[in-house]
Protein backbone atom coordinates (compact mmCIF):
# COMPACT_ATOMS: atom_id res chain seq x y z
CA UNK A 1 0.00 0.00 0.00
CA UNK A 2 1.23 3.57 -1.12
CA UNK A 3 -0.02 6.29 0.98
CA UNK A 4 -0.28 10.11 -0.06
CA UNK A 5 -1.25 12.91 2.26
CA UNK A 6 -2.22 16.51 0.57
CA UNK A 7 -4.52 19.39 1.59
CA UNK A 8 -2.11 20.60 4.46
CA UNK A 9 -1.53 24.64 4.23
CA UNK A 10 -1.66 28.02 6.05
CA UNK A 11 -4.65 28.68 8.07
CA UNK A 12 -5.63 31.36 10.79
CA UNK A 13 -6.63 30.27 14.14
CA UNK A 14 -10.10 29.58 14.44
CA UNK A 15 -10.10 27.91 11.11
CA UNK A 16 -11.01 24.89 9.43
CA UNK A 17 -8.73 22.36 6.86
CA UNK A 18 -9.23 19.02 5.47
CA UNK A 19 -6.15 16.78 4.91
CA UNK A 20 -6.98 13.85 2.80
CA UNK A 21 -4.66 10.41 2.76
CA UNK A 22 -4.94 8.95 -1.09
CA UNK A 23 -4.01 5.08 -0.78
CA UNK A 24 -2.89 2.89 -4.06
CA UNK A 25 -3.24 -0.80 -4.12
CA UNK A 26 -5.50 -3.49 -3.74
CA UNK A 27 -7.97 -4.04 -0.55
CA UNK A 28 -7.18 -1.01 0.79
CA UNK A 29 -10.52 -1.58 2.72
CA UNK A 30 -8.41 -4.39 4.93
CA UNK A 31 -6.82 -1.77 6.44
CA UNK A 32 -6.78 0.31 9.47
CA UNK A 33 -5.39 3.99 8.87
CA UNK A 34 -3.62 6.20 11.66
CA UNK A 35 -3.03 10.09 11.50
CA UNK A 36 0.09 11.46 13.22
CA UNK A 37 1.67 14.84 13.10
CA UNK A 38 5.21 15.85 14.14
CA UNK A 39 5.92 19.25 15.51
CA UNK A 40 9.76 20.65 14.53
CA UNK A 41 11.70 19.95 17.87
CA UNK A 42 9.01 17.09 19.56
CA UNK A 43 7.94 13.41 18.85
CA UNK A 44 5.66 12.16 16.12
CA UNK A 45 2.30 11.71 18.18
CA UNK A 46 -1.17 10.06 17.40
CA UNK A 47 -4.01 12.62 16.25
CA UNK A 48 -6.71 9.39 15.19
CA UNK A 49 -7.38 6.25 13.78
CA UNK A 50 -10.18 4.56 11.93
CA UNK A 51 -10.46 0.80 11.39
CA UNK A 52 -10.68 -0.82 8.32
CA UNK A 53 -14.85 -0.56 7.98
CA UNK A 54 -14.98 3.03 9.27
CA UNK A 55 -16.98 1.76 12.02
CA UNK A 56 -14.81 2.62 14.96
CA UNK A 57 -12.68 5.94 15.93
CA UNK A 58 -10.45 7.34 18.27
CA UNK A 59 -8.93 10.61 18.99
CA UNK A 60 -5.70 11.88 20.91
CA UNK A 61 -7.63 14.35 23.85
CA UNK A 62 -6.12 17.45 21.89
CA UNK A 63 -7.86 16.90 18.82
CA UNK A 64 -11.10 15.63 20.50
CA UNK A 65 -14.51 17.32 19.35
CA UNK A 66 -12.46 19.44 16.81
CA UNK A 67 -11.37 16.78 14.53
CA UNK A 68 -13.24 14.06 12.51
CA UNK A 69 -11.63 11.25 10.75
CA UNK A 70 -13.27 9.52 8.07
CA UNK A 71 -12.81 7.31 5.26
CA UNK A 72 -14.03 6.30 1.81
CA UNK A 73 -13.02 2.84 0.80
CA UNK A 74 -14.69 3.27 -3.10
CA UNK A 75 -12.05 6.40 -3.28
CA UNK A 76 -9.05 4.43 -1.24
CA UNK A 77 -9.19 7.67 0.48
CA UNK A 78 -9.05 8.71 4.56
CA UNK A 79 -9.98 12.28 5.25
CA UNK A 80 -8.99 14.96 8.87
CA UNK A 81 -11.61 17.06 8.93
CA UNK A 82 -10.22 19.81 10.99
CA UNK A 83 -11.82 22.60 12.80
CA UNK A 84 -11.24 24.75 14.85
CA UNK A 85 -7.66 24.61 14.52
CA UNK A 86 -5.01 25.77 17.40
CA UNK A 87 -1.24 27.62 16.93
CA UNK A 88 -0.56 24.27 18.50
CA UNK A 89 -1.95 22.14 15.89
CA UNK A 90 0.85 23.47 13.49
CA UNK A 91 3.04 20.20 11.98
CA UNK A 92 3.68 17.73 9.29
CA UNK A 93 1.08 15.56 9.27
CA UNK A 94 1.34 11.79 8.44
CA UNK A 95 -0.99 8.94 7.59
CA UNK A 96 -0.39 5.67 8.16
CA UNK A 97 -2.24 2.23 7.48
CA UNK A 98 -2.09 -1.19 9.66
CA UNK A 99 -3.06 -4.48 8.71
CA UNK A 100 -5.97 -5.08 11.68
CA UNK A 101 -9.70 -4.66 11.47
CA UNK A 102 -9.00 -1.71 14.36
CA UNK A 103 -6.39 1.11 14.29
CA UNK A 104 -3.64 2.04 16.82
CA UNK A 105 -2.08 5.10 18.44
CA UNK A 106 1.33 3.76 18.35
CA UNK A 107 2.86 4.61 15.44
CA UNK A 108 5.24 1.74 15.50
CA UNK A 109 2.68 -0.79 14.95
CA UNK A 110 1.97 0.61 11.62
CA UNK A 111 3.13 -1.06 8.35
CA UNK A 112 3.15 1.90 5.56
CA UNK A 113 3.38 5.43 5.92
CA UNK A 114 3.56 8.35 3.75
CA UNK A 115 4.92 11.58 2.98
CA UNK A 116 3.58 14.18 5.07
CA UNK A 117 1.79 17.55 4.38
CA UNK A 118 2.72 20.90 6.19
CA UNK A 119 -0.34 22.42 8.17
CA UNK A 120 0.57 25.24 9.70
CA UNK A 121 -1.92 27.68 12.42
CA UNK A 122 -1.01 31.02 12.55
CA UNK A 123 -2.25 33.34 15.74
């Protein structure tokens, strides 16, 4: 599985942003996908995860009630809907996808990851 993250940019606090995760490959729908982001100077941490139905979600407590994972297995694609974005929130961004019917918050179970896409929050 190749994974592709785009729709990062520049947005004011307050806003909204959608980053989308574009997977290539067959049966994408057997697997799990994790979002991550990396701040410059701290660890890569867990944002959410969806398993491989779309039936079951989970948040980091910093992202909770602002951001919305989803997924579309006819389009191979997982979408971050995110609102009401934070200064904090600024970092590369990173998809990942697992082999399990149910995603993870450690990144190091995950088998595939992708490039990452820039969001950045400005005050």
């Amino acid at each position: 599985v190749q994974l592709q993250a785009s729709g990062g940019g520049l947005v004011q606090a307050g806003g909204s942003l959608r980053v989308s995760c574009a997977a290539s490959g067959r049966r994408f729908s057997l697997y799990s996908v994790g979002w991550f982001r990396q701040a410059p100077g701290k660890e890569r941490e867990f944002v959410a995860a969806i398993s491989w139905g779309g039936g079951t979600t989970s948040y980091a407590d910093s992202v909770k009630g602002r951001f919305t994972i989803s997924r579309d297995n006819v389009k191979n694609t997982v979408y971050l809907q995110m609102n009401s974005l934070e200064p904090e929130d600024t970092a590369v961004y990173y998809c990942a996808a697992l082999r399990h019917d149910s995603g993870s918050p450690y990144a190091s179970n995950y088998d595939y990851w992708g490039p990452g896409t820039q969001v950045t929050v400005s005050a």
